[in-house]
C-alpha atoms as a PDB file:
ATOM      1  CA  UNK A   1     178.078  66.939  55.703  1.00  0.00           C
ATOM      2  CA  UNK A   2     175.283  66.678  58.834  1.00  0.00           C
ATOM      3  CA  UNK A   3     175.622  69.589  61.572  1.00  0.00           C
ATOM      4  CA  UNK A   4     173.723  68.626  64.407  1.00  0.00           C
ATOM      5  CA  UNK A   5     173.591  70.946  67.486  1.00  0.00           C
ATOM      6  CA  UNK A   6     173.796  69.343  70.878  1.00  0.00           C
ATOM      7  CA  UNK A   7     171.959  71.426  73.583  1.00  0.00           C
ATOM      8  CA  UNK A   8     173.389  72.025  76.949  1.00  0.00           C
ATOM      9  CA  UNK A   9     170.042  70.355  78.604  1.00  0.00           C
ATOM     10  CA  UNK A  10     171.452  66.958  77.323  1.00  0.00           C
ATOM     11  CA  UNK A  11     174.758  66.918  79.076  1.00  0.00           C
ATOM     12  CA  UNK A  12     173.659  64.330  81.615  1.00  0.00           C
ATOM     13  CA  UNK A  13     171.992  62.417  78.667  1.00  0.00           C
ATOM     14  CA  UNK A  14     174.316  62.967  76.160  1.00  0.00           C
ATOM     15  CA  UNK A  15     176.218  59.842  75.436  1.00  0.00           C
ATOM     16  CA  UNK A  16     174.192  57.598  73.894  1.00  0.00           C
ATOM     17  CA  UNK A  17     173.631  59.842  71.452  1.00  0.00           C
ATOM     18  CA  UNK A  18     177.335  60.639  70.855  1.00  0.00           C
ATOM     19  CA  UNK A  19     177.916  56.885  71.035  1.00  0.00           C
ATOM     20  CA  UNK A  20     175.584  56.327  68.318  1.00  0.00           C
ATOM     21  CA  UNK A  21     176.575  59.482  65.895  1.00  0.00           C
ATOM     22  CA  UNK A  22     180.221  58.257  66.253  1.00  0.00           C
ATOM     23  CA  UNK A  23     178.937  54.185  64.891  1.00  0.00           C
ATOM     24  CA  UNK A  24     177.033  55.728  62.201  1.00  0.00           C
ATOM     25  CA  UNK A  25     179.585  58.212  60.891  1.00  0.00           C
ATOM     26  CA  UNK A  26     182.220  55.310  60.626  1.00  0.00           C
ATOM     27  CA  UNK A  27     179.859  52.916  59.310  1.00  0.00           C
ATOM     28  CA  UNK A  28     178.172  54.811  56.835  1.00  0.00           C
ATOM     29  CA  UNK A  29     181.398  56.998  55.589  1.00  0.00           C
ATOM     30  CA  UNK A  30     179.321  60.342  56.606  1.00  0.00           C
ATOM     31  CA  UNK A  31     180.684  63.496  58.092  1.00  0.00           C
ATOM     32  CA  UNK A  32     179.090  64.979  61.113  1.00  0.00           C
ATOM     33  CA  UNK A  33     180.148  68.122  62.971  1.00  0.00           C
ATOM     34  CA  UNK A  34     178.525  68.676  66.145  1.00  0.00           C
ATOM     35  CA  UNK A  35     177.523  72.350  67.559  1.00  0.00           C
ATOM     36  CA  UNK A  36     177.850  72.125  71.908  1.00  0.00           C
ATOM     37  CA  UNK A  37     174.763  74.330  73.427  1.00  0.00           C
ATOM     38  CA  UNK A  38     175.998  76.295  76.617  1.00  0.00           C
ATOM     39  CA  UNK A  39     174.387  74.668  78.652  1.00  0.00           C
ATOM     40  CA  UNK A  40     174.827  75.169  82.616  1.00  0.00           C
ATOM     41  CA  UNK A  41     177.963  77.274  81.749  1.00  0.00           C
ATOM     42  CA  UNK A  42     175.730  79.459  79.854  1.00  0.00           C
ATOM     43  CA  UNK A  43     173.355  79.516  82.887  1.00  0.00           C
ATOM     44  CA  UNK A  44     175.771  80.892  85.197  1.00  0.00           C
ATOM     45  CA  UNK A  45     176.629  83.798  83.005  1.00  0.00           C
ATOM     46  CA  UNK A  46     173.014  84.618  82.572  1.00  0.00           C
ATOM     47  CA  UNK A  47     172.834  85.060  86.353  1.00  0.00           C
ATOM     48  CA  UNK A  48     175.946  86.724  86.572  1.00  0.00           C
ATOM     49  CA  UNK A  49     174.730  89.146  84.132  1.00  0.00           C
ATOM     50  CA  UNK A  50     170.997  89.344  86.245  1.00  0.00           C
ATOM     51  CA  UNK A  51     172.703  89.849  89.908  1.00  0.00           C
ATOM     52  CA  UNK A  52     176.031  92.332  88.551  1.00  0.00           C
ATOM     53  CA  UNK A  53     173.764  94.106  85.227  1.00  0.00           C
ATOM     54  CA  UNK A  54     177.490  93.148  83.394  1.00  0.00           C
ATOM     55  CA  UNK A  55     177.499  94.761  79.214  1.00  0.00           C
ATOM     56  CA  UNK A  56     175.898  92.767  76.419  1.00  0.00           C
ATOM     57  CA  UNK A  57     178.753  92.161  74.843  1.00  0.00           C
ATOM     58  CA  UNK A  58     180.828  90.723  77.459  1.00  0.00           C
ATOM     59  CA  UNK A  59     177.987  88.644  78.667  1.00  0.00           C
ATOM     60  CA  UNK A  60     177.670  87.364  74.802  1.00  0.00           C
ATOM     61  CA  UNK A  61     181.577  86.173  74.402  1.00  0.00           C
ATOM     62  CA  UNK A  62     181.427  84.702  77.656  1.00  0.00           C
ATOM     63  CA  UNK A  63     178.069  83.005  76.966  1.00  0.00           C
ATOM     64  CA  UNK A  64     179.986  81.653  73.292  1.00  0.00           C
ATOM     65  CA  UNK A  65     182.997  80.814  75.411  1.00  0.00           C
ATOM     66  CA  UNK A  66     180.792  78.392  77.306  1.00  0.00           C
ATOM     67  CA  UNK A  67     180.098  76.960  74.055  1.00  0.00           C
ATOM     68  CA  UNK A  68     183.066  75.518  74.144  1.00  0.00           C
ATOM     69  CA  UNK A  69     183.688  74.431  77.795  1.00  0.00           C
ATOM     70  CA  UNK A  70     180.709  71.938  77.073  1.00  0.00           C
ATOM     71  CA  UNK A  71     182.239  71.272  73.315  1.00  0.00           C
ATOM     72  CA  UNK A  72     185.328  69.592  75.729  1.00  0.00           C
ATOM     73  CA  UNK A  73     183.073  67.243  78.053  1.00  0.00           C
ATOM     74  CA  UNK A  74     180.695  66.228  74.942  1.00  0.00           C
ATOM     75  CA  UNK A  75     184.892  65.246  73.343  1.00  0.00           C
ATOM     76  CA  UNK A  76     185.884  63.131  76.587  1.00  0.00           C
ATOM     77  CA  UNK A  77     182.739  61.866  76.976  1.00  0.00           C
ATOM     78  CA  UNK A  78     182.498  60.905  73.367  1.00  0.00           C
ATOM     79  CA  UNK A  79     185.952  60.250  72.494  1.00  0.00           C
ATOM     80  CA  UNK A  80     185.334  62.450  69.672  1.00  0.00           C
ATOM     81  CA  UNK A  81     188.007  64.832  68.263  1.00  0.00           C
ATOM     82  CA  UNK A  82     187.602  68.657  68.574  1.00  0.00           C
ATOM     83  CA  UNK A  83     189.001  71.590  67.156  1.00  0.00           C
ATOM     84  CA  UNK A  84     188.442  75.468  67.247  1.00  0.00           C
ATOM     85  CA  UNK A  85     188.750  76.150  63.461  1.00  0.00           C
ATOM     86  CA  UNK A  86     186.791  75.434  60.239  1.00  0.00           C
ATOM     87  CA  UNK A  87     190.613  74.618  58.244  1.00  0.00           C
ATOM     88  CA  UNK A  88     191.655  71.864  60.569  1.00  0.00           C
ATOM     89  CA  UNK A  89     187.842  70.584  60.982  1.00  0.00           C
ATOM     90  CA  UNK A  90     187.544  69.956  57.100  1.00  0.00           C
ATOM     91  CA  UNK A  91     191.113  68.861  56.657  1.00  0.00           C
ATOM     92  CA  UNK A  92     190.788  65.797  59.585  1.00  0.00           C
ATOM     93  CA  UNK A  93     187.166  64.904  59.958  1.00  0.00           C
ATOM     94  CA  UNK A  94     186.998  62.465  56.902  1.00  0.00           C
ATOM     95  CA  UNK A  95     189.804  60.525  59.322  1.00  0.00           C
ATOM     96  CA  UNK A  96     186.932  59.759  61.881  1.00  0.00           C
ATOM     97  CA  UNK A  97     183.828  61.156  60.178  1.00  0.00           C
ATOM     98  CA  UNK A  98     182.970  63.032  62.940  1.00  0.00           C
ATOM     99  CA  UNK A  99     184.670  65.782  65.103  1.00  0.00           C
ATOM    100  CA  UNK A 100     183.333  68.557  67.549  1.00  0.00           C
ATOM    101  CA  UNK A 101     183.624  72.148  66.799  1.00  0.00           C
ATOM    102  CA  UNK A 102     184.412  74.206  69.800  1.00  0.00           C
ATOM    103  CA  UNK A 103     183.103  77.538  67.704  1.00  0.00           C
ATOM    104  CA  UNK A 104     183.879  80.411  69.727  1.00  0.00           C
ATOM    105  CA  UNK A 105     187.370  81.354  67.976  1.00  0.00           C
ATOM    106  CA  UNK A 106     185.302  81.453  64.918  1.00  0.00           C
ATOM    107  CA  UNK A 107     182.116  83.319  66.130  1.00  0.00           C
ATOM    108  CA  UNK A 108     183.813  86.021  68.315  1.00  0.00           C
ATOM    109  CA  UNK A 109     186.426  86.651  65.553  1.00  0.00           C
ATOM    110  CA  UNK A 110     184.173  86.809  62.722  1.00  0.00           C
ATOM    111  CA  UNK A 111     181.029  89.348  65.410  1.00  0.00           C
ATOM    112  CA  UNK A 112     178.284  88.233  62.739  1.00  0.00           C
ATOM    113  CA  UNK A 113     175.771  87.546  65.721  1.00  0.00           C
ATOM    114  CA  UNK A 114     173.934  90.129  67.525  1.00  0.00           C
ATOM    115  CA  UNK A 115     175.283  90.711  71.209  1.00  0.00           C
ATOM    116  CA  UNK A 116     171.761  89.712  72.946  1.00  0.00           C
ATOM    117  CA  UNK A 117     170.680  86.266  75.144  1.00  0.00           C
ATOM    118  CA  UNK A 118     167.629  86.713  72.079  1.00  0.00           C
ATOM    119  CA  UNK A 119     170.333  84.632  70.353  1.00  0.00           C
ATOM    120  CA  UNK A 120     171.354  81.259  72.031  1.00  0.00           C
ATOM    121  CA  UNK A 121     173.478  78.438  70.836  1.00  0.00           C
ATOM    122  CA  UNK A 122     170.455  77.914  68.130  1.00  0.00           C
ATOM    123  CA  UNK A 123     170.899  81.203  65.832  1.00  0.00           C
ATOM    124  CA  UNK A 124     174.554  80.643  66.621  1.00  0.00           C
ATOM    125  CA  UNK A 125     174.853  77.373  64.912  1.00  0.00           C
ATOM    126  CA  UNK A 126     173.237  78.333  61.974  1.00  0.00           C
ATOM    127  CA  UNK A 127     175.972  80.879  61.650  1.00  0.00           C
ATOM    128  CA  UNK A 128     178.272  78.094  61.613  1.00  0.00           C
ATOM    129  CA  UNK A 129     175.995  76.304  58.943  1.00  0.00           C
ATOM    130  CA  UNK A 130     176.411  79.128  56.666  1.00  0.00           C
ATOM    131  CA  UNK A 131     180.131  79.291  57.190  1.00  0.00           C
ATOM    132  CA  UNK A 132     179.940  75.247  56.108  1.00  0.00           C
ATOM    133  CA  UNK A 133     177.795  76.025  53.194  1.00  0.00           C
ATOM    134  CA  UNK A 134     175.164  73.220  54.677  1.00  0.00           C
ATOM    135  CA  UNK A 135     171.175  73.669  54.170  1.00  0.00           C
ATOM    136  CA  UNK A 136     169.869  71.988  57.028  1.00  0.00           C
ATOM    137  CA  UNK A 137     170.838  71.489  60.698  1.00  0.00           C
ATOM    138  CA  UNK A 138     169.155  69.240  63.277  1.00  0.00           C
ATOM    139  CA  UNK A 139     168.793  70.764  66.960  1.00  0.00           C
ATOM    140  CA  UNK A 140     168.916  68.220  69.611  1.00  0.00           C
ATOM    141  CA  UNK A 141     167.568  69.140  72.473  1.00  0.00           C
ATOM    142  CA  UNK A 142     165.403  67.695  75.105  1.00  0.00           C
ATOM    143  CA  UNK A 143     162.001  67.871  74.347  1.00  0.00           C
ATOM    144  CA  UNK A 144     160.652  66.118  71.025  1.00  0.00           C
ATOM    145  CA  UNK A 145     160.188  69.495  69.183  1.00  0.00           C
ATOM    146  CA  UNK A 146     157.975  72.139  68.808  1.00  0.00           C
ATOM    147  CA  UNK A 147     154.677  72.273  70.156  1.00  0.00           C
ATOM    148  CA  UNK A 148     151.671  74.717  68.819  1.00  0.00           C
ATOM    149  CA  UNK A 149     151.940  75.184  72.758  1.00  0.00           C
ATOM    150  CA  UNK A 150     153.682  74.357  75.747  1.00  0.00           C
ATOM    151  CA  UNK A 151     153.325  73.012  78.055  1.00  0.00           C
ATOM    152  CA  UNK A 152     150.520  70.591  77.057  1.00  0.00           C
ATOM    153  CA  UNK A 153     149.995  71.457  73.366  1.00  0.00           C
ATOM    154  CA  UNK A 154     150.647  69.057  70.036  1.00  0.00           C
ATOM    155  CA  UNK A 155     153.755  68.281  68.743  1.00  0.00           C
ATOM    156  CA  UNK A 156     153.797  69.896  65.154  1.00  0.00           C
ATOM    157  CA  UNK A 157     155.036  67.347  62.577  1.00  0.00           C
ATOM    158  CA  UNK A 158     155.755  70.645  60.240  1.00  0.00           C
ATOM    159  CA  UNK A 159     155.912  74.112  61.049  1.00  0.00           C
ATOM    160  CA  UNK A 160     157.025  77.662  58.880  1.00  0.00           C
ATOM    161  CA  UNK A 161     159.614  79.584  59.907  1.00  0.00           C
ATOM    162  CA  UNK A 162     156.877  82.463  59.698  1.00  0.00           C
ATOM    163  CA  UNK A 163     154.615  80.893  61.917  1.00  0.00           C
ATOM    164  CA  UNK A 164     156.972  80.122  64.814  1.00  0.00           C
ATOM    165  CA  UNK A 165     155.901  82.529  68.012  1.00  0.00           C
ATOM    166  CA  UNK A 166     155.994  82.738  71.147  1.00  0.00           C
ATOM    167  CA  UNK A 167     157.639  79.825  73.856  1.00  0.00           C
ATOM    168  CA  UNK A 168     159.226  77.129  71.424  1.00  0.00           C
ATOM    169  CA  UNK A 169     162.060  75.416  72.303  1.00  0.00           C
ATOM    170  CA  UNK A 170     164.459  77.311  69.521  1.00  0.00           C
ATOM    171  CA  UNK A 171     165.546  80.761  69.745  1.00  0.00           C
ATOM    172  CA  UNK A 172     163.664  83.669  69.186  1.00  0.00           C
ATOM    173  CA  UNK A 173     166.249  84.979  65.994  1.00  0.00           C
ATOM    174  CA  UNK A 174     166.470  80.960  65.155  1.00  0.00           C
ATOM    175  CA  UNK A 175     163.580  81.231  62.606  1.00  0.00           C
ATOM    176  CA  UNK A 176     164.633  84.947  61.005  1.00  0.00           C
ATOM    177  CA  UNK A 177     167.916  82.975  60.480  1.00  0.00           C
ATOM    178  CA  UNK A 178     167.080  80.243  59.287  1.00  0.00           C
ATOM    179  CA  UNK A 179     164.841  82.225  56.435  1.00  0.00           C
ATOM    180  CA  UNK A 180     167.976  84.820  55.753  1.00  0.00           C
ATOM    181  CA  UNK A 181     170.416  81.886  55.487  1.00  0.00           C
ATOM    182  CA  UNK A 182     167.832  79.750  53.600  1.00  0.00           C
ATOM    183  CA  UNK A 183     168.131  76.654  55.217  1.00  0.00           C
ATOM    184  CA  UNK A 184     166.165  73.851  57.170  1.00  0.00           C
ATOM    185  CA  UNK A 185     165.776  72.589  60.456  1.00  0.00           C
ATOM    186  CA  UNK A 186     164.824  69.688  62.485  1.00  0.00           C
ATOM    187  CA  UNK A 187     163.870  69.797  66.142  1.00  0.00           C
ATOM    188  CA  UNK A 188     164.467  66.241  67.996  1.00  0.00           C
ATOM    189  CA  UNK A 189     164.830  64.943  71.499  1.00  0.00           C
ATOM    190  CA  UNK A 190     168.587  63.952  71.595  1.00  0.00           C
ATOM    191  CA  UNK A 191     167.332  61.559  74.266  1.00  0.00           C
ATOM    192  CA  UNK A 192     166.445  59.105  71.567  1.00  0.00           C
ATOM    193  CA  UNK A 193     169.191  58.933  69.580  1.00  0.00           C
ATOM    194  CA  UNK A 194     167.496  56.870  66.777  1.00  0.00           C
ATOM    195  CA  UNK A 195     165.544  59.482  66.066  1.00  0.00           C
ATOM    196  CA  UNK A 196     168.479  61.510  64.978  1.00  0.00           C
ATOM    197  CA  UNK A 197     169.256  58.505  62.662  1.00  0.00           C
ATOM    198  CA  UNK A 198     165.751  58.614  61.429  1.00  0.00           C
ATOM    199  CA  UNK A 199     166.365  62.365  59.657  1.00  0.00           C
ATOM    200  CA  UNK A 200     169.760  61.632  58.209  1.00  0.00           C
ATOM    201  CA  UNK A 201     168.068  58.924  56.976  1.00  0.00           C
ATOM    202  CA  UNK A 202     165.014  60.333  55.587  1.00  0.00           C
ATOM    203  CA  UNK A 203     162.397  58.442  57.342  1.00  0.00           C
ATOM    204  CA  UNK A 204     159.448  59.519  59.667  1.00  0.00           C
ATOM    205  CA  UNK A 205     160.277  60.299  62.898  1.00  0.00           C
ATOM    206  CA  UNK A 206     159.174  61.773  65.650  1.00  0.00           C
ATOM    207  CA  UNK A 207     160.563  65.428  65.719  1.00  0.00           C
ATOM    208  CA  UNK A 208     159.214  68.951  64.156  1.00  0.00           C
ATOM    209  CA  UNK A 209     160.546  69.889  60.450  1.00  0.00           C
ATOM    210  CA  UNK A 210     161.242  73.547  60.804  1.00  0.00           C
ATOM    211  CA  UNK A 211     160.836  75.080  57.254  1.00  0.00           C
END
């Protein structure tokens, strides 16, 4: 099973890439779940929570619940099946080989995440990799990955969890995470969608290997 995260910043941008997932899925009999980012939704609860100083916790499980209200557009967009549960995901995605988890129902019941915007839709979908027992997850975002810095630095090829700092474009709990949950990660500009193909793939790509 692939879990790739979509970012919010790719909304406008975004079908091509779901386009492509949804070919390569069928044709090549893999299963990918996709992870929405919050996106603009998630924007407007950050400055609700500047301008009205609202608790951490409510501005965390509305910040998830936006999760989910871009989950819905990547589905029409895509024509890709959703659902809000990990027993109905596993039991129908080997019907299409792909389906969208809307993962709020799961994160908000289950509280494993720290109620802070120092966790994003990043850290947050490697909770849901843990739940699917996967060891990697790719983050799709809109830059082509991490840079040693930014802006105007070098893309890194490679880079340690330890040695990630500062302005990156994952989370700041994304690499504590990823080290407690042992797992992988690969930073790629969604934009390019055949980049994405590259790293199920195996070959080199352009994109930063988180590990």
């Amino acid at each position: 099973m692939y879990l790739i995260k979509i970012g919010g910043s790719l909304t406008y941008h975004v079908k091509p890439l779901l386009t492509t997932l949804k070919t390569y899925a069928k044709e090549k009999d893999k299963n990918i779940v996709i992870i929405p980012g919050g996106g603009e939704f998630a924007n407007v609860i950050r400055k609700i929570d500047k301008k009205l100083h609202i608790s951490n916790s409510l501005s965390h499980k509305l910040a998830i619940k936006s999760m989910d209200l871009v989950g819905e557009v990547f589905s029409e967009i895509g024509g890709i099946k959703k659902y809000d549960n990990l027993f109905d995901l596993k039991k129908e995605i080997r019907k299409e080989n792909i389906a969208i988890l809307l993962p709020s129902t799961i994160l908000l019941s289950t509280d494993m995440a720290e109620h802070s915007w120092s966790i994003t839709s990043d850290s947050l979908s490697l909770y849901i990799g843990k739940l699917l027992d996967v060891k990697e997850i790719i983050i799709a975002t809109d830059v082509d990955g991490i840079y040693d810095k930014f802006p105007g630095g070098k893309l890194l090829n490679t880079i340690n969890a330890n040695d990630i700092k500062g302005l990156t474009s994952v989370d700041e709990k994304f690499p504590i995470l990823l080290k407690q949950f042992k797992m992988k990660a690969y930073v790629v500009n969604g934009k390019f969608p055949e980049r994405v193909i590259d790293i199920f793939e195996r070959k080199n790509t352009i994109c930063t290997k988180i590990i």
